[in-house]
Protein backbone atom coordinates (compact mmCIF):
# COMPACT_ATOMS: atom_id res chain seq x y z
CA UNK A 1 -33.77 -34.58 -67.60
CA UNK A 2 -32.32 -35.10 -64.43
CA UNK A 3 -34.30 -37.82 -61.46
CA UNK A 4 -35.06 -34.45 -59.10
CA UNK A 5 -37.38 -33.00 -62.33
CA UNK A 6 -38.55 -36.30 -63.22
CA UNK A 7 -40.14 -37.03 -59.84
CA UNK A 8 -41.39 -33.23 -59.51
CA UNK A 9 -43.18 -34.02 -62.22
CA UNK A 10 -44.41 -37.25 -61.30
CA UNK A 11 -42.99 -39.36 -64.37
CA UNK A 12 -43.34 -42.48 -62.91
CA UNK A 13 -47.18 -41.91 -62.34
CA UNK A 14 -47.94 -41.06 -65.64
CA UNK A 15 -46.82 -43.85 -66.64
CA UNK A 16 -48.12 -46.02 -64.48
CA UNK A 17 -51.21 -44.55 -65.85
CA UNK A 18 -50.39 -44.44 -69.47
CA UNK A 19 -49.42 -48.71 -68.68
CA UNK A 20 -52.95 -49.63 -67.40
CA UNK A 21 -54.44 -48.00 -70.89
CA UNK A 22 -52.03 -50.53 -72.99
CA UNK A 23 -54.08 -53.13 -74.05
CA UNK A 24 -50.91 -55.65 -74.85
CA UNK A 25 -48.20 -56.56 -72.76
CA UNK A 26 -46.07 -55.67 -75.87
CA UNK A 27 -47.73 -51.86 -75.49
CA UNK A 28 -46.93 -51.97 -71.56
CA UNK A 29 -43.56 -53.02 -72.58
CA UNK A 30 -43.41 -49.84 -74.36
CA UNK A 31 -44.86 -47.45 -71.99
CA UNK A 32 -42.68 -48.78 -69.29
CA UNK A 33 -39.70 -48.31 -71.35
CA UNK A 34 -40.55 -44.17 -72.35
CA UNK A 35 -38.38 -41.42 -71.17
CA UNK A 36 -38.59 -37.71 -71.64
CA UNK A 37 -36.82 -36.38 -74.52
CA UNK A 38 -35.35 -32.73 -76.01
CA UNK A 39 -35.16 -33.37 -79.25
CA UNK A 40 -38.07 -31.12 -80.82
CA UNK A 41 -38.30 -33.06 -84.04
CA UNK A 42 -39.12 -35.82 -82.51
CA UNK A 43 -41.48 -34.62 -80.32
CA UNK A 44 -43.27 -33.11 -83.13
CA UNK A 45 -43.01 -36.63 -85.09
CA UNK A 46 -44.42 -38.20 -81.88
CA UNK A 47 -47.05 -36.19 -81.23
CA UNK A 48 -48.09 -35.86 -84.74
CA UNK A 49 -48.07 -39.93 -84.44
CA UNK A 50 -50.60 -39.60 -81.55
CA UNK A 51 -53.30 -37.23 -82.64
CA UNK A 52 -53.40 -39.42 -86.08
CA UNK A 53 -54.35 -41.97 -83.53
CA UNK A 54 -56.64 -40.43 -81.53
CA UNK A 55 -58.48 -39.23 -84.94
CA UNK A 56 -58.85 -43.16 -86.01
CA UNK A 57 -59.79 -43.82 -82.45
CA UNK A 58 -62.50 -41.22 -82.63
CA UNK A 59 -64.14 -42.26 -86.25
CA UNK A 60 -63.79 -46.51 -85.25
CA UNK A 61 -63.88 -46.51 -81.62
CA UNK A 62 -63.80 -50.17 -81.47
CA UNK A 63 -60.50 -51.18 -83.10
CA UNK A 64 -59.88 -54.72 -82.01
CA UNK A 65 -56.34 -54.99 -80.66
CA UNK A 66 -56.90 -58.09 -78.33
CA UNK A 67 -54.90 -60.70 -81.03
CA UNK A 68 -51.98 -58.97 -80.98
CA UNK A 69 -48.90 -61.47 -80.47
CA UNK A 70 -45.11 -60.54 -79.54
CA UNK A 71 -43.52 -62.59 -82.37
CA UNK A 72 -39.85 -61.54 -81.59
CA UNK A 73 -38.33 -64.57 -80.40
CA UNK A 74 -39.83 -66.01 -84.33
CA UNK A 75 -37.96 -63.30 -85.36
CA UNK A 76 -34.99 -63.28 -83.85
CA UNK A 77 -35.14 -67.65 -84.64
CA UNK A 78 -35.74 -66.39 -88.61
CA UNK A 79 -32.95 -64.30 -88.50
CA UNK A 80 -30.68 -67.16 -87.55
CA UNK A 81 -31.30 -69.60 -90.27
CA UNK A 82 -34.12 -71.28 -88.35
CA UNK A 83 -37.78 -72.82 -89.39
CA UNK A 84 -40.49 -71.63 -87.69
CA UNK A 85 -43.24 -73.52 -87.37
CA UNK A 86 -47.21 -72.91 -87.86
């Protein structure tokens, strides 16, 4: 999709908007990071992905997310051989 359609459509707002919902900085990361996409089976996958979420959301409203740790720099230390510690 080509930067003229993008800002017709105000892309960068929504997510802007779609980053203030994240509730992790590993989320924001995520959201900050989208772009549009053509493939169709994806879409579908992703969207499929998203109302399964919304339908947990709906029957346990309070899902605690607030823990939630970026371990990848453990990982990435694992990966080389290293010990990571408690």
């Amino acid at each position: 999709m080509n930067k003229f359609t993008l800002e017709k459509l105000e892309f960068n707002k929504i997510i802007n908007m779609l980053t203030k919902e994240c509730s992790s900085s590993l989320g924001q990361e995520k959201a900050q990071g989208l772009e549009p996409i053509l493939d169709y089976e994806q879409i579908v996958l992703w969207q499929e992905e998203t109302s399964e979420g919304v339908l947990i959301r709906r029957f346990e409203p309070q899902i605690p997310l607030g823990g939630l740790v970026d371990t990848r720099s453990s990982i990435r230390k694992a990966e080389m051989g290293g010990l990571l510690e408690a």
